[in-house]
C-alpha atoms as a PDB file:
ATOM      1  CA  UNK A   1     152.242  84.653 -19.190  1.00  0.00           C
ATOM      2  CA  UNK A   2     151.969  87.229 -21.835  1.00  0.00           C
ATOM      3  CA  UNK A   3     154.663  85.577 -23.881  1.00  0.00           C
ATOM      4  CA  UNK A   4     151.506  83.355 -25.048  1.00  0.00           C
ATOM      5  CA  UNK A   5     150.260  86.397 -27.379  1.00  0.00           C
ATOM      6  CA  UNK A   6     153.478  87.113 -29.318  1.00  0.00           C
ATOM      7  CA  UNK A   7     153.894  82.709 -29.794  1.00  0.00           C
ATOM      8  CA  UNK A   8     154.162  82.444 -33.269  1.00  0.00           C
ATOM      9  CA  UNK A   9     151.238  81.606 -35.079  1.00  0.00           C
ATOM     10  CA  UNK A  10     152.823  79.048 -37.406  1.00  0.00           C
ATOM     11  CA  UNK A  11     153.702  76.752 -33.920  1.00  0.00           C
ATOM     12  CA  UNK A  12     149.905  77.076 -32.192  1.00  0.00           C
ATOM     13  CA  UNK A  13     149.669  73.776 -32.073  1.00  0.00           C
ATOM     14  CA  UNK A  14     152.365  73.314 -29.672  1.00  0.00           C
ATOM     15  CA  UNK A  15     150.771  76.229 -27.768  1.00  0.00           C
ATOM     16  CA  UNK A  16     147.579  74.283 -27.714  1.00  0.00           C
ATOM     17  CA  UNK A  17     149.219  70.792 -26.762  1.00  0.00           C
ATOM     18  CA  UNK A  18     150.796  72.294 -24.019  1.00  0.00           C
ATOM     19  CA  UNK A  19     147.385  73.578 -22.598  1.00  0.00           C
ATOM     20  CA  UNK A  20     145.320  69.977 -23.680  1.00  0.00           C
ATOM     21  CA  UNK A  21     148.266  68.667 -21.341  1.00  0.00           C
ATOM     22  CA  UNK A  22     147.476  71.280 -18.390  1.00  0.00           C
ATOM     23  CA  UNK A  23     143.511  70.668 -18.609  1.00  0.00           C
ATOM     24  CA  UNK A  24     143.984  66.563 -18.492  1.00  0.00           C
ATOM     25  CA  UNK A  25     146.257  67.069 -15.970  1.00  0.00           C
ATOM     26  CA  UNK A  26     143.192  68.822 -13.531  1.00  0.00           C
ATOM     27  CA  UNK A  27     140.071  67.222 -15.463  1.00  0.00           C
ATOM     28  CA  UNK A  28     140.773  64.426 -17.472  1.00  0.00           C
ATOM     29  CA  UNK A  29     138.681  63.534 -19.920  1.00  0.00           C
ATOM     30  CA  UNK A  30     135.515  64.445 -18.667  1.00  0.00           C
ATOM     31  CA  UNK A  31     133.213  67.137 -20.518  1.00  0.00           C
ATOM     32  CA  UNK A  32     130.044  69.008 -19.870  1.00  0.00           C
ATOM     33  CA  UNK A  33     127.231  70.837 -21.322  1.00  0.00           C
ATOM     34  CA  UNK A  34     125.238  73.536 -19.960  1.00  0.00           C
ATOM     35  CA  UNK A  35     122.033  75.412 -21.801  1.00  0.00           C
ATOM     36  CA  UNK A  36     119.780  78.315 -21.001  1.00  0.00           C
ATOM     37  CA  UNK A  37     116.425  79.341 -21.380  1.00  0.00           C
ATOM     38  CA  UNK A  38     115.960  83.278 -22.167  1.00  0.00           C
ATOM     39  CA  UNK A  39     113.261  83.314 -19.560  1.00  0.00           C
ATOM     40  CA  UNK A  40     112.736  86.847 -20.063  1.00  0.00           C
ATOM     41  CA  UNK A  41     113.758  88.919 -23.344  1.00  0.00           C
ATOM     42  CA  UNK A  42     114.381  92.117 -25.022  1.00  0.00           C
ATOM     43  CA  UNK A  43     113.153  94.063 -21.349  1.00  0.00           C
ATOM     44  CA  UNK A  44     116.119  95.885 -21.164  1.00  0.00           C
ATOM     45  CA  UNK A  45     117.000  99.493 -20.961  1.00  0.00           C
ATOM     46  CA  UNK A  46     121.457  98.975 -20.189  1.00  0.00           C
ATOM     47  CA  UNK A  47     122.251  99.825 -23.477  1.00  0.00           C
ATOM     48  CA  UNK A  48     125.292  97.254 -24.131  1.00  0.00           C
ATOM     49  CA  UNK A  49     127.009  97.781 -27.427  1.00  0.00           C
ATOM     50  CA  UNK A  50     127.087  94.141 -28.536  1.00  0.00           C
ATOM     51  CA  UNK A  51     123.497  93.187 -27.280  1.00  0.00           C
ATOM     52  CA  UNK A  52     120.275  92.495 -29.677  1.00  0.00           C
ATOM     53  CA  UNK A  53     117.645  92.847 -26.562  1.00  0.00           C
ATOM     54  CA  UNK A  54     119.256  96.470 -25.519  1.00  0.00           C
ATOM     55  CA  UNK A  55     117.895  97.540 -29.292  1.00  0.00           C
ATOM     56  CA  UNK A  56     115.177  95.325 -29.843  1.00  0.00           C
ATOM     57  CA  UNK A  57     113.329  97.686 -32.290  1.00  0.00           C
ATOM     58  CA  UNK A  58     116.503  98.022 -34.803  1.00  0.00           C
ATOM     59  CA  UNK A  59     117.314  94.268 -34.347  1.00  0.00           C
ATOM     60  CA  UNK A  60     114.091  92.584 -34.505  1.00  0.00           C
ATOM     61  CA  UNK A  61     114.424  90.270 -31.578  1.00  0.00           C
ATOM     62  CA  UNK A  62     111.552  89.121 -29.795  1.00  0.00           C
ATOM     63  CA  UNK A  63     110.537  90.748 -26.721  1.00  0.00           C
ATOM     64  CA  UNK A  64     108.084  88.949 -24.078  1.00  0.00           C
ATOM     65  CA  UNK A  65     108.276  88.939 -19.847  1.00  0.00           C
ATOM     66  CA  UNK A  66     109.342  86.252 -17.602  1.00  0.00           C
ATOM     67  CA  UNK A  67     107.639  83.048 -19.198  1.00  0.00           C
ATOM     68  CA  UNK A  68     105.463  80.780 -16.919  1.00  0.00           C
ATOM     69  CA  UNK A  69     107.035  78.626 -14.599  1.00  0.00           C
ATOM     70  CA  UNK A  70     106.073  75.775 -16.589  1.00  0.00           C
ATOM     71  CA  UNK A  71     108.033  76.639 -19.357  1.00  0.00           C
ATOM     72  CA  UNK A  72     111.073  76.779 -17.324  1.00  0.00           C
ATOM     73  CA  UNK A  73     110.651  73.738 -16.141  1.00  0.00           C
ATOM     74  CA  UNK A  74     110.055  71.787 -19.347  1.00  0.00           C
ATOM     75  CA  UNK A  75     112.674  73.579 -21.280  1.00  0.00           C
ATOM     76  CA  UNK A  76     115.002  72.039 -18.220  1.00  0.00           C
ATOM     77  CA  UNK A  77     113.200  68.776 -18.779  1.00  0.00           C
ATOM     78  CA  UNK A  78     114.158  68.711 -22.228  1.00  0.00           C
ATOM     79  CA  UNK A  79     117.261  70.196 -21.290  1.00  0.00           C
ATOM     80  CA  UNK A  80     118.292  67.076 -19.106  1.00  0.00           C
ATOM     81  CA  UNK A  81     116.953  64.308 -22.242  1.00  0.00           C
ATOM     82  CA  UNK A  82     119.610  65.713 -24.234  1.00  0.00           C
ATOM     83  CA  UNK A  83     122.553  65.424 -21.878  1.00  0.00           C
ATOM     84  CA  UNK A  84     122.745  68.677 -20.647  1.00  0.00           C
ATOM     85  CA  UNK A  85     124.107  68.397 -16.995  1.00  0.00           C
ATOM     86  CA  UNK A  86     123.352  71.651 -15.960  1.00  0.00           C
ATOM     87  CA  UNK A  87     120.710  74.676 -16.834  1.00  0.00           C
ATOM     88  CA  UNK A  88     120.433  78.318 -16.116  1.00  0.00           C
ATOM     89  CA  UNK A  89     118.255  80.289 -16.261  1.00  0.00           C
ATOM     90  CA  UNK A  90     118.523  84.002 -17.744  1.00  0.00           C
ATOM     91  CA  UNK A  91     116.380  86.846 -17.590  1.00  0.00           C
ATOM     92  CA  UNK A  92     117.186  90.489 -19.735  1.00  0.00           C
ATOM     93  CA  UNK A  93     117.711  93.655 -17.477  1.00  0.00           C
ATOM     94  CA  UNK A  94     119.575  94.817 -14.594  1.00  0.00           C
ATOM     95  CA  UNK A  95     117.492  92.862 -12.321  1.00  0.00           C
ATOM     96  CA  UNK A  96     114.565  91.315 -11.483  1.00  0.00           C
ATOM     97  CA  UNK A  97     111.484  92.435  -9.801  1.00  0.00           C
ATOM     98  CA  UNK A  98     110.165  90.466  -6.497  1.00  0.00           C
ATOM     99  CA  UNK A  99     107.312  89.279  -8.307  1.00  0.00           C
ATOM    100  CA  UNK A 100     110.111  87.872 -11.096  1.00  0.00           C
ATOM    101  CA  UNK A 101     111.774  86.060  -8.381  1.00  0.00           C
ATOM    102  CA  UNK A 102     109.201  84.408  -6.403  1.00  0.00           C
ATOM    103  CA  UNK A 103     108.358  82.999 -10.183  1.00  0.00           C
ATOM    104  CA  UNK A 104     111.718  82.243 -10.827  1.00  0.00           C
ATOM    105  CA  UNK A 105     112.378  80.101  -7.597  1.00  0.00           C
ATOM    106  CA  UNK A 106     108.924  78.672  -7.466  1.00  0.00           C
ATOM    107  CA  UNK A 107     110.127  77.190 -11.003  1.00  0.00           C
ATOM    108  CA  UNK A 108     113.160  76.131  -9.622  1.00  0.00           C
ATOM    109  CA  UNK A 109     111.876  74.231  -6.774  1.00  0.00           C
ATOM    110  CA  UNK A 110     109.663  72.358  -9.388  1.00  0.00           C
ATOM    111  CA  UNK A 111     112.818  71.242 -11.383  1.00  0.00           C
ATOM    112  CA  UNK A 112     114.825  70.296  -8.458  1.00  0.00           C
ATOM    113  CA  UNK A 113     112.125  68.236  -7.165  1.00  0.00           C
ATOM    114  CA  UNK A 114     111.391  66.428 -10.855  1.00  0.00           C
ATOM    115  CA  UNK A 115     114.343  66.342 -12.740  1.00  0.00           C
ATOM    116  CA  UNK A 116     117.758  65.362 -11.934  1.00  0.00           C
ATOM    117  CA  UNK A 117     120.084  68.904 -13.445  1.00  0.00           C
ATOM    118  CA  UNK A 118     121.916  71.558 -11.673  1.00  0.00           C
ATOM    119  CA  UNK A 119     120.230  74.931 -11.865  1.00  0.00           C
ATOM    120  CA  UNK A 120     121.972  77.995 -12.013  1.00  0.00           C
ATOM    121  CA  UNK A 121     120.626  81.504 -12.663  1.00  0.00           C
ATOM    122  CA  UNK A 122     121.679  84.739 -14.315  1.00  0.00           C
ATOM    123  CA  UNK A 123     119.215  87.548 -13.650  1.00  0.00           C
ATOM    124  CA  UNK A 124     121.043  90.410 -13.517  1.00  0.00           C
ATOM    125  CA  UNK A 125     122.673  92.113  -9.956  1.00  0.00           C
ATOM    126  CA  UNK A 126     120.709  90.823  -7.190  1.00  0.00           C
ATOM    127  CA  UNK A 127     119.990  92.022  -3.577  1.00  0.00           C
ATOM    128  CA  UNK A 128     121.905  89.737  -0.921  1.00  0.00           C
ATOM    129  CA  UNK A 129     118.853  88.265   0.560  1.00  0.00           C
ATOM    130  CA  UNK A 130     117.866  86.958  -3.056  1.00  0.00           C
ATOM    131  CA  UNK A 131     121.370  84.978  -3.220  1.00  0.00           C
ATOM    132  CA  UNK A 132     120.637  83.691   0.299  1.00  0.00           C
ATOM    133  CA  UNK A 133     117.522  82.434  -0.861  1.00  0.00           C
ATOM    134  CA  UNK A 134     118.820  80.980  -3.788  1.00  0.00           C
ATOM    135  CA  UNK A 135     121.372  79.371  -2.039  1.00  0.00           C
ATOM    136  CA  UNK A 136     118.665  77.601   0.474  1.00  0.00           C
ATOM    137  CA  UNK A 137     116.480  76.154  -2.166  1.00  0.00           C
ATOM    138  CA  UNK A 138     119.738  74.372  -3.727  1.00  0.00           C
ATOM    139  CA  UNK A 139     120.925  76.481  -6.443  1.00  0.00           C
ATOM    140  CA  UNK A 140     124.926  76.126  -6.768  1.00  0.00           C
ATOM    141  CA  UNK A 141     126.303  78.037  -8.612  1.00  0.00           C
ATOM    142  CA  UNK A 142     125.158  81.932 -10.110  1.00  0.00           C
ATOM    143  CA  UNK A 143     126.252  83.461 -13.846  1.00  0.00           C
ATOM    144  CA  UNK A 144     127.316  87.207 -13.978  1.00  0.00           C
ATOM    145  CA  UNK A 145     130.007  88.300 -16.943  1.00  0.00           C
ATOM    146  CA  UNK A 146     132.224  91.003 -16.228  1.00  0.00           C
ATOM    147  CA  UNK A 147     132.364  90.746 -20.308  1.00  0.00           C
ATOM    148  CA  UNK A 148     135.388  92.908 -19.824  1.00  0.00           C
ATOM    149  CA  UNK A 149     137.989  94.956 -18.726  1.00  0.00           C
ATOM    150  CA  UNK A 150     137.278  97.462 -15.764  1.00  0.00           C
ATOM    151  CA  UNK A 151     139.139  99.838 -18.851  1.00  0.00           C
ATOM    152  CA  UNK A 152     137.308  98.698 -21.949  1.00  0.00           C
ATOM    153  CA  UNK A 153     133.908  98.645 -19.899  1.00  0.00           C
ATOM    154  CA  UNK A 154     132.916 102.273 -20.843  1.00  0.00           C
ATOM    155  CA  UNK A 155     132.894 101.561 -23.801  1.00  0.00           C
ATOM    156  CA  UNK A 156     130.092  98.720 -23.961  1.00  0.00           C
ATOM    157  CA  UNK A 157     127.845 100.716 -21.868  1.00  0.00           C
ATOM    158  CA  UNK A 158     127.999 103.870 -19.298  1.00  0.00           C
ATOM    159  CA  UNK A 159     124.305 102.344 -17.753  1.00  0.00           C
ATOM    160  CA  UNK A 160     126.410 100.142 -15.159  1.00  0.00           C
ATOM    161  CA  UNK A 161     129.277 100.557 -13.091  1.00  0.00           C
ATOM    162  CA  UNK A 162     132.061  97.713 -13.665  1.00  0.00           C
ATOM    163  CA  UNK A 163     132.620  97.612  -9.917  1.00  0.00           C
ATOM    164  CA  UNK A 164     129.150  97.269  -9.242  1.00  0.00           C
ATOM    165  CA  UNK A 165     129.187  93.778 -11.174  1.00  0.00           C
ATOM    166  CA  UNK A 166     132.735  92.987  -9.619  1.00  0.00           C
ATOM    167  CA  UNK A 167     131.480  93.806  -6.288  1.00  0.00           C
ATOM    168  CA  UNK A 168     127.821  91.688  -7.394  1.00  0.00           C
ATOM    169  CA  UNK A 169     130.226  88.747  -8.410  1.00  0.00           C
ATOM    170  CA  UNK A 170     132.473  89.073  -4.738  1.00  0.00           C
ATOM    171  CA  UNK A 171     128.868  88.945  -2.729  1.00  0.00           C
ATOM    172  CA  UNK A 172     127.952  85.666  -4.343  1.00  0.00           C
ATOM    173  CA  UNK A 173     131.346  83.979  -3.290  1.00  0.00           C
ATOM    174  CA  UNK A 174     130.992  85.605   0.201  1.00  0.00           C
ATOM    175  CA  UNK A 175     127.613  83.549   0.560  1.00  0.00           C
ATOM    176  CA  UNK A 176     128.966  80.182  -0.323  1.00  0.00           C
ATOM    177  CA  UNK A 177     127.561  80.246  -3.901  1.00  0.00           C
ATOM    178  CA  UNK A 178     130.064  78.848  -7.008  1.00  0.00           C
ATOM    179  CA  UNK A 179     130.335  81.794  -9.349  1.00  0.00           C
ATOM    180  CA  UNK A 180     130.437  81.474 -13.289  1.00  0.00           C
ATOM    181  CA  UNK A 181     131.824  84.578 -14.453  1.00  0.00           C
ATOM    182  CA  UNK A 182     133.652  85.348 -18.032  1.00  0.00           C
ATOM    183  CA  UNK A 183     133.508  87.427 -20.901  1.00  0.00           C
ATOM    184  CA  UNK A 184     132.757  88.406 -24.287  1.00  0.00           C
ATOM    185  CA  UNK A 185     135.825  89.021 -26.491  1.00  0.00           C
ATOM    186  CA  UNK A 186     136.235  90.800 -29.867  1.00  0.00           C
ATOM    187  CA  UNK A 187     134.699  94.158 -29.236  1.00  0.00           C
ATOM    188  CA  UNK A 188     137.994  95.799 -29.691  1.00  0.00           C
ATOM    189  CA  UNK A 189     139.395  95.302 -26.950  1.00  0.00           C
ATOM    190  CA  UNK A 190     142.958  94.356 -27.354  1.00  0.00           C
ATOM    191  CA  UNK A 191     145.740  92.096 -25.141  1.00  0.00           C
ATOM    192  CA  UNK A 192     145.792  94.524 -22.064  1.00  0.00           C
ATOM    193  CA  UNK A 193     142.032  94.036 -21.690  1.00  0.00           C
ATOM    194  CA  UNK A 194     142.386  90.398 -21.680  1.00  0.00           C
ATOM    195  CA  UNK A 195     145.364  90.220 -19.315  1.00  0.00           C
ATOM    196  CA  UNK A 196     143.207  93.199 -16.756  1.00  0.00           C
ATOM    197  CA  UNK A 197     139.727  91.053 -16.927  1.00  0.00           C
ATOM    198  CA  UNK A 198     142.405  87.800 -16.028  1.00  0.00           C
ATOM    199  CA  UNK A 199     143.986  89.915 -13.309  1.00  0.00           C
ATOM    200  CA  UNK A 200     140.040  91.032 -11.642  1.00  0.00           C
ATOM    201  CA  UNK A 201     139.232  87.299 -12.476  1.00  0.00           C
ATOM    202  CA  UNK A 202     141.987  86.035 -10.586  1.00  0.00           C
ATOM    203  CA  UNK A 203     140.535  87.968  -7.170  1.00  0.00           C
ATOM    204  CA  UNK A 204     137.195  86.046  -7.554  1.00  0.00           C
ATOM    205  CA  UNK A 205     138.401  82.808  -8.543  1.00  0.00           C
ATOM    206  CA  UNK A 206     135.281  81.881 -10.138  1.00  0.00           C
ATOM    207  CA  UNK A 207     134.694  77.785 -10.246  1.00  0.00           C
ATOM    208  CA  UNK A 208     133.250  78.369 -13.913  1.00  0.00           C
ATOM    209  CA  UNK A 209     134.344  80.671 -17.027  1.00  0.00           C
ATOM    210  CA  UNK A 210     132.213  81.040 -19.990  1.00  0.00           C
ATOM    211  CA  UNK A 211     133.924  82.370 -23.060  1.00  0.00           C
ATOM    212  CA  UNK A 212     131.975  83.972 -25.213  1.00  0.00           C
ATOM    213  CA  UNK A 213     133.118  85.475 -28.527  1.00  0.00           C
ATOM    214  CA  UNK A 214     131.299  88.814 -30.067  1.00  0.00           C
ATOM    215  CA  UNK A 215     128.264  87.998 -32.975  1.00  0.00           C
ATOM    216  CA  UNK A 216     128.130  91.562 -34.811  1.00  0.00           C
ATOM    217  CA  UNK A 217     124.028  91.870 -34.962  1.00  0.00           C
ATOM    218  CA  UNK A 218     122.339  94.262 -37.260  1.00  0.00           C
ATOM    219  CA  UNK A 219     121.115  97.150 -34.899  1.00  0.00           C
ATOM    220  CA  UNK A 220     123.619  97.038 -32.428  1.00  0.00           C
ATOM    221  CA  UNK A 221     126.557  99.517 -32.110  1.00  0.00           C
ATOM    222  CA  UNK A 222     128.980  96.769 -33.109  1.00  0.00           C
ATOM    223  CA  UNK A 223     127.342  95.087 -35.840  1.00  0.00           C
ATOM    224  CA  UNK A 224     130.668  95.999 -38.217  1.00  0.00           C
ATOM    225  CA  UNK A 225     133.246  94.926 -35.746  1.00  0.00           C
ATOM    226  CA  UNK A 226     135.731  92.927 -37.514  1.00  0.00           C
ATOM    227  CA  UNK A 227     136.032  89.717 -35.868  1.00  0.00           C
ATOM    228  CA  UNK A 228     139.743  88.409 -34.122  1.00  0.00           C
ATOM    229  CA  UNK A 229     141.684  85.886 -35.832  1.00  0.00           C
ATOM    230  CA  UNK A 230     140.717  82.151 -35.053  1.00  0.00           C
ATOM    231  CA  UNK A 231     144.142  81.909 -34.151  1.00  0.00           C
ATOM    232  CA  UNK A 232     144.214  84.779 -31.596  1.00  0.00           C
ATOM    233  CA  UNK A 233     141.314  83.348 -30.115  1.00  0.00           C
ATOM    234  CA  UNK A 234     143.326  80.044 -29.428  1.00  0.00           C
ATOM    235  CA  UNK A 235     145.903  82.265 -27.891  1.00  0.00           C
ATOM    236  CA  UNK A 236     142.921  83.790 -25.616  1.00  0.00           C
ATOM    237  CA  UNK A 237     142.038  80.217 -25.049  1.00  0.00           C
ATOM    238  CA  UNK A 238     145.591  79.158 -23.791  1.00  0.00           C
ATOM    239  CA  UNK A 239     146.004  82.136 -21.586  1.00  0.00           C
ATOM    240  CA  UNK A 240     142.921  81.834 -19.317  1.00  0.00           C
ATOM    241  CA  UNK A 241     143.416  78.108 -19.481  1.00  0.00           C
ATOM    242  CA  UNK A 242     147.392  78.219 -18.261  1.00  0.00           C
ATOM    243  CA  UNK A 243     146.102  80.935 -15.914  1.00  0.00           C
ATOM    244  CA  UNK A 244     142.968  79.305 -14.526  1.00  0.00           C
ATOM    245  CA  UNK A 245     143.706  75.562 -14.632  1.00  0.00           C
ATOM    246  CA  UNK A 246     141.520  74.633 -11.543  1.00  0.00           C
ATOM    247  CA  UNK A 247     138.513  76.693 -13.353  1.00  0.00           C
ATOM    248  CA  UNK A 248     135.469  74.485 -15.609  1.00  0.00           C
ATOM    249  CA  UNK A 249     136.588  76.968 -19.019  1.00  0.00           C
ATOM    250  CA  UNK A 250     133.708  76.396 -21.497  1.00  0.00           C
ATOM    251  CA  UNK A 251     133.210  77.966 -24.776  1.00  0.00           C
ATOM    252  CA  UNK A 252     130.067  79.904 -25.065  1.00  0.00           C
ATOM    253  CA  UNK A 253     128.587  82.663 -27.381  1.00  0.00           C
ATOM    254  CA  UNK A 254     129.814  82.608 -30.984  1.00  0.00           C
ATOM    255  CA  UNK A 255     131.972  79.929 -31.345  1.00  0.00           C
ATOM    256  CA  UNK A 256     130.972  78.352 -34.508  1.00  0.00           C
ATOM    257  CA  UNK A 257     131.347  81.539 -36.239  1.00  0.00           C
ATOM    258  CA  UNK A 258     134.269  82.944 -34.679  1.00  0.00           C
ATOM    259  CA  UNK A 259     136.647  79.791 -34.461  1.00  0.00           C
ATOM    260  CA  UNK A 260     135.296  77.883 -37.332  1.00  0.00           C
ATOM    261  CA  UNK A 261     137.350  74.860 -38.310  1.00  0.00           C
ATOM    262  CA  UNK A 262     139.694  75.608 -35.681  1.00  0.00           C
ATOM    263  CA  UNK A 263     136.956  74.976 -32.483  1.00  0.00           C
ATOM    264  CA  UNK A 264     138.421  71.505 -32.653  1.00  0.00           C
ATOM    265  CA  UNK A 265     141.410  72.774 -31.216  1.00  0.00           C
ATOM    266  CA  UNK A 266     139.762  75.220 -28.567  1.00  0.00           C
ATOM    267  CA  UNK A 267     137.895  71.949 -27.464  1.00  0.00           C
ATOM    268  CA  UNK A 268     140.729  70.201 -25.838  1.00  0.00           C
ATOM    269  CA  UNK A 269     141.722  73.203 -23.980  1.00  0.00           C
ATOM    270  CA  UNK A 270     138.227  73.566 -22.329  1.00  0.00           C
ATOM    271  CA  UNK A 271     135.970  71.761 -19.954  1.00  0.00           C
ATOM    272  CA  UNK A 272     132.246  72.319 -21.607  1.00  0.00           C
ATOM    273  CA  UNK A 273     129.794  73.892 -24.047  1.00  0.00           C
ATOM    274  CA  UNK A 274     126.913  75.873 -23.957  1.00  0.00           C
ATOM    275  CA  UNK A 275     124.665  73.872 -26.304  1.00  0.00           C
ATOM    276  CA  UNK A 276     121.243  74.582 -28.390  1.00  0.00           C
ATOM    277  CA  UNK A 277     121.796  78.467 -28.779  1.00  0.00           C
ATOM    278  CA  UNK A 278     122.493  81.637 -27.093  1.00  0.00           C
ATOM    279  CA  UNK A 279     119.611  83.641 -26.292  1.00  0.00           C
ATOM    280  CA  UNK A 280     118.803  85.362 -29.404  1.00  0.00           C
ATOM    281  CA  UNK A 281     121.276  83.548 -31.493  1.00  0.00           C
ATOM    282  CA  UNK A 282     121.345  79.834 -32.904  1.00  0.00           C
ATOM    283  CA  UNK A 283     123.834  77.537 -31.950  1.00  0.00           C
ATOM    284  CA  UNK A 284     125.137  74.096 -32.591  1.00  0.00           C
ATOM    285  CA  UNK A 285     122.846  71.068 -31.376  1.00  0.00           C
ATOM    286  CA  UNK A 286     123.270  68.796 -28.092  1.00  0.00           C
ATOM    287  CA  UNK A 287     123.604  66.250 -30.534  1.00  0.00           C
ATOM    288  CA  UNK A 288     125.965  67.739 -32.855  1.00  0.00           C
ATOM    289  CA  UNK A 289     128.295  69.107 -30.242  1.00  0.00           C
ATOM    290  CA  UNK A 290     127.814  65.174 -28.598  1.00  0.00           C
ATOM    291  CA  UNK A 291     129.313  63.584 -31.469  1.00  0.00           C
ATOM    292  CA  UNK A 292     131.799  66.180 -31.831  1.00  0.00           C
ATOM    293  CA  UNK A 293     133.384  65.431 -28.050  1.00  0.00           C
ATOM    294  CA  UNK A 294     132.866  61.914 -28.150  1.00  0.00           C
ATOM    295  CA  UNK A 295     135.070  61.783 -31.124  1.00  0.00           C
ATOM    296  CA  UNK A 296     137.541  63.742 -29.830  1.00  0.00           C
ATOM    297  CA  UNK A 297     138.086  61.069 -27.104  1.00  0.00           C
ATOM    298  CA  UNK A 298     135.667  62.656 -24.124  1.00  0.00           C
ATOM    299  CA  UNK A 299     133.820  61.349 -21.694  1.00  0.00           C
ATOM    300  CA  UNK A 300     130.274  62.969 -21.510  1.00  0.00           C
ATOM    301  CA  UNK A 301     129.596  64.095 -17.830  1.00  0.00           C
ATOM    302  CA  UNK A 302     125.612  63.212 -17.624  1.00  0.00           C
END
């Protein structure tokens, strides 16, 4: 499958026909959006490379604890009115505390009971008995990146062990949960980082995979990262999706600013968006990113 990174660039849209043909021939025409809430931000002491809430006092981003469960469930409310099918909720840190949690799922049993969206989290690696508990009060499906290669990982942050968030992401599949698990590319990385995170993807099979491509923000390690070609990001795009064709792909974190024009293209190849913004960052409106798939031919999964 490697032959997809030396294609040459003047023929990519073969290389993405051939992919649009693969992801109709699992999904059709159908197309979802997911959004988040950053329930908790800037409470973080991991030190990742590419994140503004690991160096909140160079980057200016705001910092507050776990918001009232109120707010979580209205920002799924609003959420849902804008055709969002499903909503996670994310939290800064490692973890959360057992105070966090019973907050957390209190809130969720509120939205589940009022308002008809699938609620998945992302707070960090969790204890076993908290994804058993998750599971019971009808959360489906849990978000943990690997954001990279079990290679390339020192060199985001020596705070966490790689295998401790490969392991993290094996324990929710061994307790019946769906697992959305992806990356972040364009931290310079290169080719044998994509095709290692593919091969450790491969062993968890994970029903979702969130691409997400690197914002350089002021006050981070990485803010002067040159940014990958649009073009070898559509070859990144083909890869996982000729790799993973049973997998929901869906283009996350800095695609407007890192495909451009060219996210047109990357759209037929996937199965969703993350819409309204990206924890600290802004992002392209429900609305927006509604017309955009609707006039690309999709049907809107509500």
């Amino acid at each position: 499958m490697e032959w997809v990174f030396d294609y040459p660039d003047c023929e990519i849209l073969s290389l993405v026909d051939f992919a649009r043909k693969v992801r109709e021939s699992y999904w059709g025409k159908n197309f979802e959006f997911c959004s988040i809430i950053n329930a908790k931000s800037g409470l973080c002491d991991r030190g990742c490379s590419f994140c503004a809430q690991a160096f909140p006092d160079r980057t200016g981003v705001k910092v507050y604890p776990l918001v009232d469960e109120d707010v979580i469930v209205e920002s799924a409310r609003r959420a849902r009115e804008s055709g969002v099918r499903r909503f996670s909720v994310v939290t800064s840190g490692k973890s959360v505390t057992e105070r966090e949690f019973e907050r957390i799922t209190s809130a969720i049993k509120k939205i589940r009971k009022e308002i008809d969206v699938k609620v998945d989290v992302s707070l960090g690696i969790l204890p076993r008995e908290y994804i058993i508990e998750l599971k019971r009060i009808g959360v489906e499906r849990i978000h943990h990146n690997l954001e990279t290669s079990r290679e390339f990982y020192p060199n985001v942050t020596k705070k966490i062990n790689w295998n401790e968030k490969f392991n993290f992401c094996k324990m929710v599949k061994e307790e019946g949960l769906e697992l959305c698990s992806g990356f972040l590319f364009g931290m310079g990385e290169d080719r044998r980082d994509w095709i290692s995170l593919a091969d450790s993807l491969s062993l968890l099979e994970p029903e979702s995979i969130p691409m997400n491509f690197l914002i350089p923000i002021k006050g981070t390690p990485l803010e002067k990262v040159e940014p990958l070609h649009p073009i070898t990001i559509l070859k990144i795009i083909v890869y996982f999706r000729l790799r993973f064709p049973k997998s929901e792909i869906r283009l996350c974190g800095g695609r407007e600013r890192n495909l451009g024009e060219l996210m047109v293209l990357a759209t037929f190849m996937t199965n969703g968006f993350l819409t309204g913004g990206y924890l600290t960052q802004p992002g392209r409106t429900p609305d927006e990113d509604k017309a955009l798939v609707e006039a690309l031919g999709f049907k809107l999964v509500l």
